[in-house]
N, C-alpha and C. Protein backbone atom coordinates (compact mmCIF):
# COMPACT_ATOMS: atom_id res chain seq x y z
N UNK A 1 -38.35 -141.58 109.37
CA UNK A 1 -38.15 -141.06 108.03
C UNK A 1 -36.71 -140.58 107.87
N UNK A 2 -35.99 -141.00 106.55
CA UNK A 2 -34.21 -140.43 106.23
C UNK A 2 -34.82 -139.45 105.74
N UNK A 3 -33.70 -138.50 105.81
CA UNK A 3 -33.49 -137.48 104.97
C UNK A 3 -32.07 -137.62 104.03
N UNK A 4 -32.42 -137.89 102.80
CA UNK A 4 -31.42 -138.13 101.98
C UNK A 4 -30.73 -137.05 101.47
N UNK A 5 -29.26 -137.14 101.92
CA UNK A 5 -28.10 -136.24 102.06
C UNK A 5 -27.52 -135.95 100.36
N UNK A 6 -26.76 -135.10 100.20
CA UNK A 6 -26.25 -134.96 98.77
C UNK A 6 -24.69 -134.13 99.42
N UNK A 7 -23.61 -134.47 99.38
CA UNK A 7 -22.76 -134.27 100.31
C UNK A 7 -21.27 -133.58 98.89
N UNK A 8 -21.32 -132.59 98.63
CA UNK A 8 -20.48 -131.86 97.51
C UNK A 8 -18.99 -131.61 98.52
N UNK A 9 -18.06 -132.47 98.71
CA UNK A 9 -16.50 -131.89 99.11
C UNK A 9 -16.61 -133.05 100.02
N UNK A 10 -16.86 -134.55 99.71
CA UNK A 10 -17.27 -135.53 100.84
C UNK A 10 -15.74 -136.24 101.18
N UNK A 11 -14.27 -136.17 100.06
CA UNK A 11 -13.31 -136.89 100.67
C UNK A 11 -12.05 -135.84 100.70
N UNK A 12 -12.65 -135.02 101.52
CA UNK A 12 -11.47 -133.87 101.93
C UNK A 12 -11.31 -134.02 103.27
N UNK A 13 -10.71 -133.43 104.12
CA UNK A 13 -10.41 -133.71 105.50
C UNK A 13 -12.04 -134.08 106.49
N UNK A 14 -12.36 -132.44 106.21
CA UNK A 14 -13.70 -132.15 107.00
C UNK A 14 -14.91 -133.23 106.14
N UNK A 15 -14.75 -133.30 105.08
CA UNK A 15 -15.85 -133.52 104.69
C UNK A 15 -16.05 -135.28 104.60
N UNK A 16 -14.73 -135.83 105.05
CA UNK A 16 -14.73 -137.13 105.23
C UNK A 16 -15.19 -137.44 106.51
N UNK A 17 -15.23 -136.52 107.43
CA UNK A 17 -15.70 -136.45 108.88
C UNK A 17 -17.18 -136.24 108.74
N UNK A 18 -17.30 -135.38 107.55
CA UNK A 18 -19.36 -135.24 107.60
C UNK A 18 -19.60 -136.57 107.14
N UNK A 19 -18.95 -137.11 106.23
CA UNK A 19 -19.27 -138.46 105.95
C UNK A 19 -19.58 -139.41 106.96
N UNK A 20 -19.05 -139.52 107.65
CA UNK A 20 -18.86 -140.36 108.90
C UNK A 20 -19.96 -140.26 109.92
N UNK A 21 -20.47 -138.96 110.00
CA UNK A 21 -21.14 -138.32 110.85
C UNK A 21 -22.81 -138.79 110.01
N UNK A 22 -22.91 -138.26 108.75
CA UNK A 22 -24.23 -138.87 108.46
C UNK A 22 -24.34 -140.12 108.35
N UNK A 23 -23.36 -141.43 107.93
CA UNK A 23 -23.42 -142.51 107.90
C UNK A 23 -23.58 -143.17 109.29
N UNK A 24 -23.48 -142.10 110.46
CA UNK A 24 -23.74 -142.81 112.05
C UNK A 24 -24.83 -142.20 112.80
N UNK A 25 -25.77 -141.70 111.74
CA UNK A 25 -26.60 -140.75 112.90
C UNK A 25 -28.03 -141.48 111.71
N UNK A 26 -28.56 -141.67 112.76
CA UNK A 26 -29.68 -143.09 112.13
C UNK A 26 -30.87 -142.04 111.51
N UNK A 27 -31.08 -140.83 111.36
CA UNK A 27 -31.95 -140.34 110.66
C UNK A 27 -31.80 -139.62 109.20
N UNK A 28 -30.76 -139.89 108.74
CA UNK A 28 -29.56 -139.39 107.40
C UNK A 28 -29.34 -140.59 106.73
N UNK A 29 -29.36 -140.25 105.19
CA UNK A 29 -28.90 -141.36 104.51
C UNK A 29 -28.54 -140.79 103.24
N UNK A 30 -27.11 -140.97 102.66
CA UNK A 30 -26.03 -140.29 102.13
C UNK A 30 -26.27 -140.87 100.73
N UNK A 31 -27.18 -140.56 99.69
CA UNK A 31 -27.62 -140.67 98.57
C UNK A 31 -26.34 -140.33 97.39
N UNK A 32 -25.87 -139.80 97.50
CA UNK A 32 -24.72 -139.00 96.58
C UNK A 32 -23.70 -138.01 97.42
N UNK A 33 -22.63 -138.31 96.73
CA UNK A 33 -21.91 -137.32 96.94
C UNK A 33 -20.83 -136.72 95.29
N UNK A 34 -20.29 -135.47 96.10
CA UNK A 34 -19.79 -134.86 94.94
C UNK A 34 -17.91 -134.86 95.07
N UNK A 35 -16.95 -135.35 94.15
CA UNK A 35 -16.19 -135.58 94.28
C UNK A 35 -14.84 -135.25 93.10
N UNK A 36 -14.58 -134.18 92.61
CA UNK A 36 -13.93 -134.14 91.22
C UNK A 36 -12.57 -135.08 90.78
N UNK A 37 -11.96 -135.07 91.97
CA UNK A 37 -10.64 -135.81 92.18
C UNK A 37 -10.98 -137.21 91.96
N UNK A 38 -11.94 -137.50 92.54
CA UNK A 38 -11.99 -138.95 93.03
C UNK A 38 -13.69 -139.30 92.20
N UNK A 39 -14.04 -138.95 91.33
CA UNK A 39 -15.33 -139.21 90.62
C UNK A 39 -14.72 -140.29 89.92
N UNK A 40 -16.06 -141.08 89.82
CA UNK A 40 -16.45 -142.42 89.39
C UNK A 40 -16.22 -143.81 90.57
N UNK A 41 -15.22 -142.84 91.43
CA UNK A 41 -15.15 -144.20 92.41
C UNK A 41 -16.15 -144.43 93.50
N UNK A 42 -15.94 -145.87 94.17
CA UNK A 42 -16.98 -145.61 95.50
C UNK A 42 -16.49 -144.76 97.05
N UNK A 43 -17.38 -144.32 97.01
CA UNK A 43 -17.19 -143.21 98.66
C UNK A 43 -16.49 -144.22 99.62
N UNK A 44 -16.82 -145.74 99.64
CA UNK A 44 -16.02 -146.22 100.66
C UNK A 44 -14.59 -146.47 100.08
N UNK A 45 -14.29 -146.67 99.21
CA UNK A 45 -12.71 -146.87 98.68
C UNK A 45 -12.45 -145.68 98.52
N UNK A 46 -12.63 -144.47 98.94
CA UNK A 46 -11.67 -143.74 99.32
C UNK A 46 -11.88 -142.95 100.88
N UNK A 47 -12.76 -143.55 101.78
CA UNK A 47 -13.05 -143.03 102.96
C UNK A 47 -13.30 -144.31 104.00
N UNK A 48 -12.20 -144.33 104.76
CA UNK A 48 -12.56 -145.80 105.50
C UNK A 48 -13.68 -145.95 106.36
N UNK A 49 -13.67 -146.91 106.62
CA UNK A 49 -14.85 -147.29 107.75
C UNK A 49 -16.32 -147.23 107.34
N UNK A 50 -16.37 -147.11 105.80
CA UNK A 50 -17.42 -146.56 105.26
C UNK A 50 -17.87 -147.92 104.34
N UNK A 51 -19.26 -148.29 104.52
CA UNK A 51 -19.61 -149.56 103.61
C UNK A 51 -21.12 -149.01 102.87
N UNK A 52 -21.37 -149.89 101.85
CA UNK A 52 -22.64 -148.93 100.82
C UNK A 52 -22.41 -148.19 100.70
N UNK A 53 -21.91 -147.90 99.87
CA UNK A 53 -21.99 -146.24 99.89
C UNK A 53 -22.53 -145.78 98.40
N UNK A 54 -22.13 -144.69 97.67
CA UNK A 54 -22.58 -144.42 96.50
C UNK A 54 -21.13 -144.28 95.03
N UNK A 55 -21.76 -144.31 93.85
CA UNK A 55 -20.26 -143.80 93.44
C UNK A 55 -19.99 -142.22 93.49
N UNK A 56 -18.78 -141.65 93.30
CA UNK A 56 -18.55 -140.39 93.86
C UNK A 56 -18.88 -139.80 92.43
N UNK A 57 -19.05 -138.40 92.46
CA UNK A 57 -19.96 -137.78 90.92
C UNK A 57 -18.76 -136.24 90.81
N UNK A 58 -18.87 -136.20 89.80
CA UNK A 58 -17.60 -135.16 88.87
C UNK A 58 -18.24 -133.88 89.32
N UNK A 59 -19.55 -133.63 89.19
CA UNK A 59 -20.08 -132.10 89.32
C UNK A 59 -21.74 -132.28 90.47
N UNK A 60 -21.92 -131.25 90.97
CA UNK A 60 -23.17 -131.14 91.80
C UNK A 60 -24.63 -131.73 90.74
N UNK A 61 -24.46 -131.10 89.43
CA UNK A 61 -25.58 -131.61 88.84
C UNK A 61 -25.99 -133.23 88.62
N UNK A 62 -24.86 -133.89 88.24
CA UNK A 62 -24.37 -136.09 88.06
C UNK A 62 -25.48 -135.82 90.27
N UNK A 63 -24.46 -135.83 90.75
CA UNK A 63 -24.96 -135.66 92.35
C UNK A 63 -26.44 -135.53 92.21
N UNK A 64 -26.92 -134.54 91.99
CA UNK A 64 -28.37 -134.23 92.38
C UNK A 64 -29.34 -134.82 91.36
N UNK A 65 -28.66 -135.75 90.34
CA UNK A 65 -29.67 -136.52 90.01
C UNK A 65 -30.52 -137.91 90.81
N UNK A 66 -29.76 -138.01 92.18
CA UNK A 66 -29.96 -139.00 93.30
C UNK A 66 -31.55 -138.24 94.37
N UNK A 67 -31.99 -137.21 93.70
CA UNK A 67 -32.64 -136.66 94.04
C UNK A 67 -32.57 -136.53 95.68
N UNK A 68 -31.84 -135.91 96.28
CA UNK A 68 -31.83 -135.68 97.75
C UNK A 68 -32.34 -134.29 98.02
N UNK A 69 -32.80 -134.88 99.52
CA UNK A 69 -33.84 -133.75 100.09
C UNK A 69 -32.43 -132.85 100.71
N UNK A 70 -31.68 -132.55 100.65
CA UNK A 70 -30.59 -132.03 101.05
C UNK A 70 -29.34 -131.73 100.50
N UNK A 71 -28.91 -130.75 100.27
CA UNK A 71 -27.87 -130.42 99.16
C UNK A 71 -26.40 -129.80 100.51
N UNK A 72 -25.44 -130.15 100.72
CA UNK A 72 -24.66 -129.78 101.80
C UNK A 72 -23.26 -129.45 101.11
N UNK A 73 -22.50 -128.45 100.74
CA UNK A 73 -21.94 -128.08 99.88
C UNK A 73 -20.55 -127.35 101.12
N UNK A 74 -19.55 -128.37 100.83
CA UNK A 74 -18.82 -128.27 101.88
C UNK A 74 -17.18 -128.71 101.01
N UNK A 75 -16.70 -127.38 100.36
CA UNK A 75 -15.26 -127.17 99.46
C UNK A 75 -14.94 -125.67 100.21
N UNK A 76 -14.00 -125.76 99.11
CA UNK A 76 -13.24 -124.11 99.08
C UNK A 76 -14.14 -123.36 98.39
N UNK A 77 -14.11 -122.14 97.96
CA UNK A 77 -15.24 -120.99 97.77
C UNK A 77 -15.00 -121.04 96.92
N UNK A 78 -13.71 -121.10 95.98
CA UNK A 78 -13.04 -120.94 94.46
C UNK A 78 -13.96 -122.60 93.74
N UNK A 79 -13.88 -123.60 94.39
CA UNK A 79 -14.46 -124.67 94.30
C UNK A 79 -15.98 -125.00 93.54
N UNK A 80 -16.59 -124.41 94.94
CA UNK A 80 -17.91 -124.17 94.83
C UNK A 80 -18.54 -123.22 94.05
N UNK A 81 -17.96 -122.70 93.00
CA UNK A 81 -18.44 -122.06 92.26
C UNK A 81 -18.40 -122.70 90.74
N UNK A 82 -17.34 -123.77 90.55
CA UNK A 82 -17.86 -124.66 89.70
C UNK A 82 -17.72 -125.85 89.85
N UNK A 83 -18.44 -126.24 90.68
CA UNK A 83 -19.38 -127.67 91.47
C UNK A 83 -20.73 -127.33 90.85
């Protein structure tokens, strides 16, 4: 069984590394992510090594309409408060 990921700060340093990390660990599967800079594009054109992926979403709410069992909220604090 996946547990489908929802990944809010996915093409920042760290969070391109969580990317990487759920896309290689066979019980995770990366439903959405959240991206303000880079919304509307796909997660792999702006994170290499990365194929399927999803398009990237402007705010946490666009994101969590992918309905994931997992919400992982990984910005700056000033950020995450309007994500």
């Amino acid at each position: 069984m996946n547990i489908n990921v929802c990944l809010a700060g996915a093409t920042g340093w760290a969070g391109s590394a969580l990317v990487r990390g759920i896309y290689s660990a066979p019980d995770l599967k990366l439903v959405s992510a959240v991206s303000r800079s880079q919304a509307g594009k796909s997660l792999g054109s702006v994170v290499d090594q990365i194929e399927n992926t999803p398009l990237l979403s402007a705010t946490a709410a666009e994101a969590l309409l992918a309905c994931p069992d997992v919400f992982v909220e990984y910005t700056k604090p000033d950020v995450a408060k309007t994500i």
